[in-house]
Protein backbone atom coordinates (compact mmCIF):
# COMPACT_ATOMS: atom_id res chain seq x y z
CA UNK A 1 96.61 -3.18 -85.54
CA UNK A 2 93.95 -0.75 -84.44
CA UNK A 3 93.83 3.22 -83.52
CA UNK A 4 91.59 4.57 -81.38
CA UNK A 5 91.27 8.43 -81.64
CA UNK A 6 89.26 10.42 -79.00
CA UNK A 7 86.72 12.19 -81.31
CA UNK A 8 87.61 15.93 -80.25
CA UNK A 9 91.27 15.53 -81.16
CA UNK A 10 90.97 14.47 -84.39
CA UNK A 11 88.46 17.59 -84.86
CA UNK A 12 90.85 19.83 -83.38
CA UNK A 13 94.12 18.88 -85.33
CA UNK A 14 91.94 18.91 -88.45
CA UNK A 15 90.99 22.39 -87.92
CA UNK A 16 94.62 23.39 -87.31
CA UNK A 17 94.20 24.05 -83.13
CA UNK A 18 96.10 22.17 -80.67
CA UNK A 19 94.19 19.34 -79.50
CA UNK A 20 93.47 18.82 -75.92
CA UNK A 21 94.70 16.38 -73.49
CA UNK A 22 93.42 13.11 -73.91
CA UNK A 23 90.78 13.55 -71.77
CA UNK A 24 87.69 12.58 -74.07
CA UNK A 25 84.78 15.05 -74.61
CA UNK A 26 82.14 12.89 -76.31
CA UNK A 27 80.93 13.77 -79.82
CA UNK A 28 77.53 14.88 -80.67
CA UNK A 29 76.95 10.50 -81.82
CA UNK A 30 78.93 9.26 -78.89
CA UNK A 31 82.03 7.26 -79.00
CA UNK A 32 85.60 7.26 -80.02
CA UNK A 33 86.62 7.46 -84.17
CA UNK A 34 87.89 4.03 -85.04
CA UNK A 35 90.62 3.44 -87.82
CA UNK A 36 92.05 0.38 -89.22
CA UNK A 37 95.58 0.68 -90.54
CA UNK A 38 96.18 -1.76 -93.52
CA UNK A 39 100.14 -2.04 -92.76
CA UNK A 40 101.01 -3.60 -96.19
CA UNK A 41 100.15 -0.60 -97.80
CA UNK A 42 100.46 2.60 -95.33
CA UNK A 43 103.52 2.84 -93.03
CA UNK A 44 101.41 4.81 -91.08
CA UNK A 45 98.44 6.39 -90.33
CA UNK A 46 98.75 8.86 -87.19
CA UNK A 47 97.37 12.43 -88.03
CA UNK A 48 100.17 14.33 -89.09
CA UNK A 49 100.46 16.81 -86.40
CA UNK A 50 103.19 18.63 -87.80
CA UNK A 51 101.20 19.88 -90.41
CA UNK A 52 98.10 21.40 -88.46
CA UNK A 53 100.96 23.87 -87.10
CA UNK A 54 102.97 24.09 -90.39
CA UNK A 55 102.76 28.32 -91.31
CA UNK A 56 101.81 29.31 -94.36
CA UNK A 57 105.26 30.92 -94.90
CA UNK A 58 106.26 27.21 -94.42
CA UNK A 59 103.67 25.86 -96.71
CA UNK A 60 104.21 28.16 -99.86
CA UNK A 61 107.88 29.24 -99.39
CA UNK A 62 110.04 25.39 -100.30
CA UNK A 63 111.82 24.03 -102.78
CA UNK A 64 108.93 21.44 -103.34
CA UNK A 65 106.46 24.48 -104.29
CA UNK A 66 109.16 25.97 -106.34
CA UNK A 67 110.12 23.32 -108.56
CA UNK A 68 105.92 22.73 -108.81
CA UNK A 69 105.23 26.60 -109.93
CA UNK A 70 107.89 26.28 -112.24
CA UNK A 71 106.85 22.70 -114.01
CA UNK A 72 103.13 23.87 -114.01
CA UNK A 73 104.29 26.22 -116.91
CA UNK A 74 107.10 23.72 -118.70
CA UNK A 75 103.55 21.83 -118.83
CA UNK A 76 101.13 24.11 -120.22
CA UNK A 77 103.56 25.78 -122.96
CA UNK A 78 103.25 23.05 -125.70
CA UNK A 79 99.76 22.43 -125.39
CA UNK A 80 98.77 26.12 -127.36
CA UNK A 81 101.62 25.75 -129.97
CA UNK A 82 100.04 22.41 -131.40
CA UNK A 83 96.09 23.47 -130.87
CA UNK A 84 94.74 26.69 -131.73
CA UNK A 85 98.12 28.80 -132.12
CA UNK A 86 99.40 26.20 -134.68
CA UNK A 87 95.62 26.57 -136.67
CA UNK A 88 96.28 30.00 -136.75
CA UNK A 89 99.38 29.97 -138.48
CA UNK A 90 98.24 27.72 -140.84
CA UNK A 91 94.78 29.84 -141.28
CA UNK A 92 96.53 33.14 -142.04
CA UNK A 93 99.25 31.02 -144.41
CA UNK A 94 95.94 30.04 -146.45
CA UNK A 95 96.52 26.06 -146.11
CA UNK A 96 93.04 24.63 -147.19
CA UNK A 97 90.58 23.92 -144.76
CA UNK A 98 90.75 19.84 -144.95
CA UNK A 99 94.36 20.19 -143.87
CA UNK A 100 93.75 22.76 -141.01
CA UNK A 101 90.96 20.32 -140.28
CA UNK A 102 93.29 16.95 -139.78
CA UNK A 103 95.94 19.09 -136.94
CA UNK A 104 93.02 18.14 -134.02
CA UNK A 105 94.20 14.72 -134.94
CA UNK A 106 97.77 16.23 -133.54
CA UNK A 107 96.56 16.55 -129.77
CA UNK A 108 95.74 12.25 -129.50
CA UNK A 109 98.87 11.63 -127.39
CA UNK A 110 97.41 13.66 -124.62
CA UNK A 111 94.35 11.29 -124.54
CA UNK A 112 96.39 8.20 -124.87
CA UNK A 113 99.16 8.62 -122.66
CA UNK A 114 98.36 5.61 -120.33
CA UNK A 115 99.26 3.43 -123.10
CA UNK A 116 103.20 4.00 -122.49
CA UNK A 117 102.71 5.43 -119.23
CA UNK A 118 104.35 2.12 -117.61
CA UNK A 119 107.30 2.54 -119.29
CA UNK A 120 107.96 5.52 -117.30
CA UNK A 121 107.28 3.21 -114.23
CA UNK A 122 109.84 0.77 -115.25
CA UNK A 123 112.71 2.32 -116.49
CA UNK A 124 115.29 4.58 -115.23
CA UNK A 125 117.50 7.15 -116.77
CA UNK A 126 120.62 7.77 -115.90
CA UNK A 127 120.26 10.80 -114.87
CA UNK A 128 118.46 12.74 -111.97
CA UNK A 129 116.86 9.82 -110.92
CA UNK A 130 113.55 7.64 -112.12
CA UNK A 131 110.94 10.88 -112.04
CA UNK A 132 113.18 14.07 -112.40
CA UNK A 133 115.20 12.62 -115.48
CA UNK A 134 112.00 11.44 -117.25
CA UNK A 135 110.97 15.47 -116.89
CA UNK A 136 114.46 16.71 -118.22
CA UNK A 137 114.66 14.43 -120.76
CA UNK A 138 111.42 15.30 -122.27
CA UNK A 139 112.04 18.99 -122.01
CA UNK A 140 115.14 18.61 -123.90
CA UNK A 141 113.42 17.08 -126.82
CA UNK A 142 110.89 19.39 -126.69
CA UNK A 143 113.13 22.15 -127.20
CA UNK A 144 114.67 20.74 -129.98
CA UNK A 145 111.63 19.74 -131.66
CA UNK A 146 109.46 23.19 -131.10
CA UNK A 147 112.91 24.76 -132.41
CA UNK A 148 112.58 22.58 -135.40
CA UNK A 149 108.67 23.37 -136.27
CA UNK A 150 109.95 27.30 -136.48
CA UNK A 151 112.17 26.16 -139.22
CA UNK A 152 109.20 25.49 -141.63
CA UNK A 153 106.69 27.22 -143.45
CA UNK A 154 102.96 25.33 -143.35
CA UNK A 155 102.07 26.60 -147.31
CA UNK A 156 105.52 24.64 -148.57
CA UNK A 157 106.01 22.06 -145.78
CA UNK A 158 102.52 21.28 -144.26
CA UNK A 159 103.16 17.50 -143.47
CA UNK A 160 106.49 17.77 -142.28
CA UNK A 161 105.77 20.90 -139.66
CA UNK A 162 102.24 18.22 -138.72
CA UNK A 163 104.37 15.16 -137.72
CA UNK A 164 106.85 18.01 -135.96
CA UNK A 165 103.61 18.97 -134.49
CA UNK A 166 102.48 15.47 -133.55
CA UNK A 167 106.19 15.25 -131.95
CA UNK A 168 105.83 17.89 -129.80
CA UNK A 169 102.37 16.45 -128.59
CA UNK A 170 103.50 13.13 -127.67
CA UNK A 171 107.05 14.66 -126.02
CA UNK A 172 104.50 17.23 -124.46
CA UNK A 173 102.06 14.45 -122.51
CA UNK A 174 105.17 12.12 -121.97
CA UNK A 175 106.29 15.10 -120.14
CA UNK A 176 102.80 15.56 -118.55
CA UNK A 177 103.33 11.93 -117.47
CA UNK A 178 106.55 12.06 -116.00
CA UNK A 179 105.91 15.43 -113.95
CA UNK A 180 102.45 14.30 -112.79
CA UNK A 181 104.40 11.64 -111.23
CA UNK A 182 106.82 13.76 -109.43
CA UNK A 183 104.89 15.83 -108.64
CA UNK A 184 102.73 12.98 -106.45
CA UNK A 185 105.93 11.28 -105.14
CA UNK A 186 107.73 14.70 -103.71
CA UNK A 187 104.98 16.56 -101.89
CA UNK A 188 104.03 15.64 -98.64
CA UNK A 189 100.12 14.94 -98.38
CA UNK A 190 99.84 18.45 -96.53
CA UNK A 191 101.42 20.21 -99.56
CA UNK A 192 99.41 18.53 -102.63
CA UNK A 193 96.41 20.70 -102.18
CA UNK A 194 98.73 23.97 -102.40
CA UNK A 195 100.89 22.93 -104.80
CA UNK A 196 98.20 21.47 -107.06
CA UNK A 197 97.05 24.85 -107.11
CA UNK A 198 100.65 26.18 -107.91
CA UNK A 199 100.85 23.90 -110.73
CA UNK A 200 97.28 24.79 -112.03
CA UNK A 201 98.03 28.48 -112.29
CA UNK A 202 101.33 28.34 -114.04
CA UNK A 203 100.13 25.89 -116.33
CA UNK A 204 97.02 28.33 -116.80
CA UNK A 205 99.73 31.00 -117.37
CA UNK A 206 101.60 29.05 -119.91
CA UNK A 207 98.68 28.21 -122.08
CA UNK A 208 97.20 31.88 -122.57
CA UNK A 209 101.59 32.72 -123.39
CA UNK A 210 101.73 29.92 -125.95
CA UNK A 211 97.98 31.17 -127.02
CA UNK A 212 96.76 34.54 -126.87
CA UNK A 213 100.26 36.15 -126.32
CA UNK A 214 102.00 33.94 -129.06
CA UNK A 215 99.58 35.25 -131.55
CA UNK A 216 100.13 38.52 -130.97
CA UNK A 217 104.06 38.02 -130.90
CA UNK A 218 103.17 36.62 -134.33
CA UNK A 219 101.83 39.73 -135.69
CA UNK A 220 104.53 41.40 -135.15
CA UNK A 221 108.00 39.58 -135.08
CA UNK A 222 106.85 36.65 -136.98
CA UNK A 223 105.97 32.83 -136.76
CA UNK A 224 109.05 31.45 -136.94
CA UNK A 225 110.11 34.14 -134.09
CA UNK A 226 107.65 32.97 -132.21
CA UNK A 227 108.38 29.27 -132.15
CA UNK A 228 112.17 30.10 -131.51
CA UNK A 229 111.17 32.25 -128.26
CA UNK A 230 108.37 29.50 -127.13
CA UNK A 231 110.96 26.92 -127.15
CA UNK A 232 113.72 28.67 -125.52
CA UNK A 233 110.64 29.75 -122.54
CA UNK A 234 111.04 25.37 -121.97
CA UNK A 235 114.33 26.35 -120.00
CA UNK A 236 112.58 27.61 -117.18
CA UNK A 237 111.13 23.65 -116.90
CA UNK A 238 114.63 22.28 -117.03
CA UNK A 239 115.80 24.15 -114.71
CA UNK A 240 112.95 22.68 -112.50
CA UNK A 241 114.15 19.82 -112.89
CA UNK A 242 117.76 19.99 -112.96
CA UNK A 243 117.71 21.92 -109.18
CA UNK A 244 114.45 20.15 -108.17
CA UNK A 245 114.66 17.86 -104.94
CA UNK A 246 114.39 14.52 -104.97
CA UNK A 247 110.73 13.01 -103.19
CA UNK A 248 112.21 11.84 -99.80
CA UNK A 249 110.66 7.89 -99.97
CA UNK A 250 112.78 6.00 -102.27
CA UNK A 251 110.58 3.36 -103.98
CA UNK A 252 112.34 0.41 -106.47
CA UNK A 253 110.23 0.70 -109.74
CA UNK A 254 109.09 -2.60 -111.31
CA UNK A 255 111.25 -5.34 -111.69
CA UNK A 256 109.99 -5.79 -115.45
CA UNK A 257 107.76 -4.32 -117.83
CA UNK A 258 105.02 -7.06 -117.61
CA UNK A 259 104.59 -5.92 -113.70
CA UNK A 260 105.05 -1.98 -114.60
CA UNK A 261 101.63 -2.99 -117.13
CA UNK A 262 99.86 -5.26 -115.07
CA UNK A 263 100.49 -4.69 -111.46
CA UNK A 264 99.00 -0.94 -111.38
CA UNK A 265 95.50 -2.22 -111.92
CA UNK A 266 95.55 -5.79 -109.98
CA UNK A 267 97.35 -3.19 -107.14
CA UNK A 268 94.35 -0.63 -107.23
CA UNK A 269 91.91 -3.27 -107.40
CA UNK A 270 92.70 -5.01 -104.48
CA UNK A 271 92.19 -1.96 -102.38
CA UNK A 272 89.00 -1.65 -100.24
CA UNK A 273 86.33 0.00 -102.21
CA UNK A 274 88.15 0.18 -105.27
CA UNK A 275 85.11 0.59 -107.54
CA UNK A 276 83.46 2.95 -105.60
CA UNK A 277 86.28 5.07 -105.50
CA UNK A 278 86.93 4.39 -109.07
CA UNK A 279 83.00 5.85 -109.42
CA UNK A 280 83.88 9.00 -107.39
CA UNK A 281 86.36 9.87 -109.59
CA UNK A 282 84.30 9.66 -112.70
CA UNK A 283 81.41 11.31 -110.75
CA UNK A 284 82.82 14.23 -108.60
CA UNK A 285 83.62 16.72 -111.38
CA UNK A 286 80.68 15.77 -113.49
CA UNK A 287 78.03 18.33 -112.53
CA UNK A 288 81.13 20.80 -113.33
CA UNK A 289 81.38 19.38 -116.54
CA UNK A 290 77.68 19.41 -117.47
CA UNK A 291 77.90 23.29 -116.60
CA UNK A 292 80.46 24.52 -118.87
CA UNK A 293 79.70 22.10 -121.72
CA UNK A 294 77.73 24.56 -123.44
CA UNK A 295 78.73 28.20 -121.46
CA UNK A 296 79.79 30.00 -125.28
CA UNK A 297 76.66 28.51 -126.82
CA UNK A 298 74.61 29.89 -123.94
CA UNK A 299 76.13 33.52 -123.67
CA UNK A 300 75.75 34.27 -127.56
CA UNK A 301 72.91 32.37 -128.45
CA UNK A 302 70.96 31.90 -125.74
CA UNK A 303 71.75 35.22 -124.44
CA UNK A 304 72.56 37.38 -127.14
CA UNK A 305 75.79 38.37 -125.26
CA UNK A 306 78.44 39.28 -128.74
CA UNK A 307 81.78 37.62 -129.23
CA UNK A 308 83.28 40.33 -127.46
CA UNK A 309 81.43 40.34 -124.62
CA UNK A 310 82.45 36.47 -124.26
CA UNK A 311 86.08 36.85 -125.12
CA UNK A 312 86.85 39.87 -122.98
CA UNK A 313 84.43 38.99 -119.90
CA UNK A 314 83.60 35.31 -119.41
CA UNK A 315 87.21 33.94 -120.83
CA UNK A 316 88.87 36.46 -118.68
CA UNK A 317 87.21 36.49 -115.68
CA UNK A 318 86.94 32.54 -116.02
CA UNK A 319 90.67 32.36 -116.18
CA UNK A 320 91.22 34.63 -113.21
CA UNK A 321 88.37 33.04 -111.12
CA UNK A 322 89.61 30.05 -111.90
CA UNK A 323 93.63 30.47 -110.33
CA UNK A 324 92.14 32.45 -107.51
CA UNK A 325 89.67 29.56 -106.57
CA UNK A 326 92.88 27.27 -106.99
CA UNK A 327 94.87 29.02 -104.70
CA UNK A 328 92.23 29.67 -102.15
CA UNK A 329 91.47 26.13 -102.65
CA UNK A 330 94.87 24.85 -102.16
CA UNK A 331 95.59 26.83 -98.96
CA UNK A 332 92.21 25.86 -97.58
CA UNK A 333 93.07 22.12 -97.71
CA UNK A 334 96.25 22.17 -95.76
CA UNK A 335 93.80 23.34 -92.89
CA UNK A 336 90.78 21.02 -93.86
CA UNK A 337 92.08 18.23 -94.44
CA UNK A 338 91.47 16.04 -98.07
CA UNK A 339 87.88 14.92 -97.48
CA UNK A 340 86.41 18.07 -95.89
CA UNK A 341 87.86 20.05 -98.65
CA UNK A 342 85.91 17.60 -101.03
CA UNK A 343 82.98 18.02 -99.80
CA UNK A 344 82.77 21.50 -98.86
CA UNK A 345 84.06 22.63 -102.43
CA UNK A 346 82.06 19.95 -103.98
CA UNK A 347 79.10 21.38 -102.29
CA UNK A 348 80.68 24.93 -103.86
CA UNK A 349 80.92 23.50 -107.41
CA UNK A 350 77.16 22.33 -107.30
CA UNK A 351 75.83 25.35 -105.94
CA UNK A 352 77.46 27.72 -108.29
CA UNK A 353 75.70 25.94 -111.07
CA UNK A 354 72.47 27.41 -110.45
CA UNK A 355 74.39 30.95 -111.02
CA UNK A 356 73.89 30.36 -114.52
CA UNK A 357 70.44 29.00 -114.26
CA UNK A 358 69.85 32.64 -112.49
CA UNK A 359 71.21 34.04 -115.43
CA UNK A 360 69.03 32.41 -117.49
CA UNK A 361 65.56 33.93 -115.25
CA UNK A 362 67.20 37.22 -115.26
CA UNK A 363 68.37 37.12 -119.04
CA UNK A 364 71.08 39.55 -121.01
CA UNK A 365 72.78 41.25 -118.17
CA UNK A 366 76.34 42.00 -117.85
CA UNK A 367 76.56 41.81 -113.70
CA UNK A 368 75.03 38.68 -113.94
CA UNK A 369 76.93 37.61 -116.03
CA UNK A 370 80.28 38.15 -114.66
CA UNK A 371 78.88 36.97 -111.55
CA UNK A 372 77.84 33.49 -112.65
CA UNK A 373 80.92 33.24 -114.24
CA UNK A 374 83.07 34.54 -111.13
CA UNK A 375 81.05 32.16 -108.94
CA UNK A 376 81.23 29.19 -111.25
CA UNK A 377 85.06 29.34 -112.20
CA UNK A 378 86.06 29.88 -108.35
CA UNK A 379 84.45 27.09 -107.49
CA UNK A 380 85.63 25.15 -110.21
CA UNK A 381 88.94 26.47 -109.39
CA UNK A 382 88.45 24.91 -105.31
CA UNK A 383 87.45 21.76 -106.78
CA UNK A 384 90.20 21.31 -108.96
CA UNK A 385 92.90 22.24 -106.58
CA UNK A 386 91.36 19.06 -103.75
CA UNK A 387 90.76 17.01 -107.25
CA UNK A 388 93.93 16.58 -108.23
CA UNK A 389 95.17 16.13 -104.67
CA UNK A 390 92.02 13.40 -104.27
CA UNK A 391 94.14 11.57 -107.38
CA UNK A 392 97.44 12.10 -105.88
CA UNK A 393 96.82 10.19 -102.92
CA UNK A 394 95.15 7.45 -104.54
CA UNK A 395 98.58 6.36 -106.30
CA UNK A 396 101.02 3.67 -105.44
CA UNK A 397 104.38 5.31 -105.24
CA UNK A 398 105.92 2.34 -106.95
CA UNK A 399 103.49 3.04 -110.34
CA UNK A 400 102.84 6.76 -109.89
CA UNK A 401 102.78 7.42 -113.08
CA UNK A 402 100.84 4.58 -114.91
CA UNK A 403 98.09 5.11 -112.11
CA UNK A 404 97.84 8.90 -112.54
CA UNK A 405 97.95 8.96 -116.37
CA UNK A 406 94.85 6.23 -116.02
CA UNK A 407 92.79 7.88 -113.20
CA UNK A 408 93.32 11.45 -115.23
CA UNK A 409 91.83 9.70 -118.12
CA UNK A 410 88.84 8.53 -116.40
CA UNK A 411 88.11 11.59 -114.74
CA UNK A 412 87.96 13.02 -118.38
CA UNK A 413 85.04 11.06 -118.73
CA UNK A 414 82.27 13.79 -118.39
CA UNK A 415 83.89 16.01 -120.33
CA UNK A 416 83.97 13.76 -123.10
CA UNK A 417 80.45 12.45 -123.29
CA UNK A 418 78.59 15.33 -121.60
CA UNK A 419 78.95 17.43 -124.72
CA UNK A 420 75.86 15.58 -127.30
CA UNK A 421 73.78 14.93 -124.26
CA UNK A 422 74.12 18.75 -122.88
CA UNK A 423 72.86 19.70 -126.70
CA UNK A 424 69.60 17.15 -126.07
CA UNK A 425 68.94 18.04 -122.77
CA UNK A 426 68.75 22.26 -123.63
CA UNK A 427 66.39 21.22 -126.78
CA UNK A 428 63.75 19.23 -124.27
CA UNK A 429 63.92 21.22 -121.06
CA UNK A 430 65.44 25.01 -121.84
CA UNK A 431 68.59 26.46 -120.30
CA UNK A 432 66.75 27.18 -116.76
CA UNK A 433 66.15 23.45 -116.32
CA UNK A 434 69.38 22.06 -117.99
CA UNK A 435 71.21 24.48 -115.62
CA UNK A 436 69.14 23.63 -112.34
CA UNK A 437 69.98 20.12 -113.36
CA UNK A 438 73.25 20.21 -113.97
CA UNK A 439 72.78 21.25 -109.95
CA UNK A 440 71.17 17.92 -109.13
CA UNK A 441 73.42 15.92 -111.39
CA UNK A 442 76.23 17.16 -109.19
CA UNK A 443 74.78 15.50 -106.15
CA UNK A 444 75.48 12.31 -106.86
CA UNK A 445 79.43 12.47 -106.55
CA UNK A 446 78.83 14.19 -102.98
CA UNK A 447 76.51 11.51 -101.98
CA UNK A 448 79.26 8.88 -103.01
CA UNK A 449 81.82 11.02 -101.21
CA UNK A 450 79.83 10.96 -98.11
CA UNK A 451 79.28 6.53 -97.88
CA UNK A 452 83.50 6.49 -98.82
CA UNK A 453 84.41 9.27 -95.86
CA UNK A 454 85.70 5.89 -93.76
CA UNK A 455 87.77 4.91 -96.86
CA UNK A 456 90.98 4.76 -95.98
CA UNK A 457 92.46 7.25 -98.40
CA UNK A 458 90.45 9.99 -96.44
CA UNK A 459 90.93 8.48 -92.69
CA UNK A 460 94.36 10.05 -92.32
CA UNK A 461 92.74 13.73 -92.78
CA UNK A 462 94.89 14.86 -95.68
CA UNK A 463 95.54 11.50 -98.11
CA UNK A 464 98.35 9.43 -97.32
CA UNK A 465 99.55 7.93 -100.42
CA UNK A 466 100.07 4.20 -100.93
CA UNK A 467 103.45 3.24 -100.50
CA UNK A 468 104.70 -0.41 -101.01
């Protein structure tokens, strides 16, 4: 079966105006826009009309976004309490260096999630259903077991509040897991930009509370205070997910555990251009990542900006850059379409880059700096926001969450291995050059973007997901 678009409509509902009759104006390469609709795994492919003319009253004001806001910060909350909040309390309680040392080992669940990801696929609970009960369930033990670490003291009972800590970390990205996957299975492709944004800020919100403001609760009311209030905040996540709506395509999960492992990849794979899009995911944020590998390293020391300067200014205005970019971001793409937002915020992401090399010409200056870093983070924040909805739509409803948990992973790629390479390349070339290539290293990902705009993920405008 075959669609044949008239050029100027599809331009016109993609911009959000009404599209003109039928009557073809022809495009500046001549023609009509082809698309081939691969019925065994999209019901459908027609431009979603509705959408172009949705308000953004409509878009922002739904039970969808609501239950999205709200699970962005169940999400973020016990990420701080096992990372730097828990070091803290185990600093100021004088534990010895070698144990603070072994708590990184805590965060390893969030990296290897994937593994039991498919479990999540395959089963059911029996209550609120296969993605809202895995949430709920997760949040519950959470509460308990965050409850439970305020019960201890780290200079009496250092390995018992660790594997409490290790609990929380693997509840924590099971919960990540499970609400990824609702997350992708109840909005509409229209409403993952926005809502990815949604989620992005809360969970930003949640991480400085169960950080920065946990600390300071700490100094005054306590640790084990603290812990009691952080887990009672994991209500406002379960009430997410108790009143949350159920997505509106009902999908059976996987008949047995040996399909909920196995047919995720062998389903992805068989998809046209798998690899490349596999590459695009790796490659789209990686310029990003070379960026702010080494941003601290280059304020103080390269700089000669103090700790204070760093903390107060780049931190802060990186954090607020960054939920303004994903909320500009997000309400951009339910006007642009999924691969002009790409693009045009990849495009964004790249070019903000050579902020920082600027920065680097210009040396110590405080305008510059909070430029750079107000240019970098908001377009970061853009990117992020049409990222995550990029990922969304590449999932099969029927193994949401093993295919999220492994595309997340990859895209974590950069981040991981750009760190000892950043350090070589600023020893050889300076930090002018590493920054203006950081720039070029960013072009790659929008060159890929470009060959895959026919892909079929991208065809539809906004990212229909796979449904089978």
């Amino acid at each position: 079966m075959h669609i044949y678009l008239c050029y100027d409509t599809v331009c016109r509902l993609l911009s959000g105006l009404r599209p003109t009759p039928l009557g073809f104006v022809p495009p500046l390469w001549g023609g009509t826009l082809r698309a081939t609709v691969n019925l065994r795994n999209y019901e459908t492919i027609f431009l979603n009309q509705h959408l172009m003319h949705k308000s953004y009253r409509e878009l922002f004001l739904n039970r969808r976004m609501l239950s999205v806001l709200l699970l962005g910060f169940a999400s973020g909350l016990p990420l701080s309490l096992v990372g730097s909040t828990l070091q803290a309390w185990f600093t100021v309680s004088g534990v010895n260096l070698v144990a603070i040392g072994f708590l990184a080992l805590v965060g390893q669940p969030y990296v290897y999630k994937f593994v039991w990801a498919p479990l999540m696929d395959r089963f059911v609970p029996p209550l609120l259903g296969r993605r809202r009960g895995w949430v709920f369930l997760m949040q519950v033990a959470l509460l308990i077991t965050i409850a439970s670490m305020a019960l201890f003291d780290p200079t009496t009972k250092p390995l018992l509040l660790g594997a409490l800590a290790l609990a929380v970390a693997f509840l924590s990205a099971s919960q990540d897991i499970a609400i990824d996957a609702y997350r992708t299975d109840l909005l509409p492709a229209e409403e993952r930009g926005l809502g990815s944004a949604l989620f992005v800020t809360t969970y930003r919100m949640a991480v400085l509370v169960s950080g920065s403001m946990a600390l300071i609760i700490a100094a005054e009311m306590g640790w084990r205070f603290t812990y009691l209030l952080m887990a009672v905040m994991m209500l406002i996540g379960m009430v997410a997910a108790w009143f949350g709506p159920e997505p509106e395509q009902k999908v059976a999960p996987p008949v047995s555990l040996v399909e909920a492992v196995v047919e995720p990849f062998k389903e992805f794979m068989s998809r046209e251009g798998a690899w490349a899009l596999l590459l695009l995911v790796v490659l789209y944020k990686f310029g990003d990542a070379f960026s702010l590998s080494l941003t601290t390293t280059f304020m103080i020391r390269g700089l000669g900006f103090s700790l204070i300067d760093v903390g107060a200014i780049t931190k802060v205005v990186g954090l607020l850059a960054t939920i303004i970019g994903a909320l500009i971001g997000g309400t951009l793409m339910a006007r642009l379409g999924l691969f002009r937002s790409l693009m045009l915020f990849g495009i964004l992401q790249a070019v903000s880059n050579l902020t920082f090399m600027l920065l680097a010409m210009v040396g110590k200056s405080y305008p510059m700096m909070i430029a750079a870093s107000s240019a970098e983070y908001l377009a970061g924040g853009m990117g992020t926001a049409a990222f995550l909805a990029f990922l969304m739509s590449l999932c099969n409803q029927r193994y949401t969450a093993t295919q999220f948990a492994l595309l997340s992973a990859l895209s974590a790629v950069g981040r991981v291995f750009v760190g000892p390479l950043s350090g070589v390349l600023v020893e050889h070339l300076g930090w002018v050059q590493f920054y203006f290539w950081t720039f070029v290293l960013a072009l790659p990902g929008l060159l890929l973007l470009w060959m895959l705009r026919q892909q079929m993920v991208f065809r539809s405008g906004v990212g229909e997901q796979v449904v089978s």
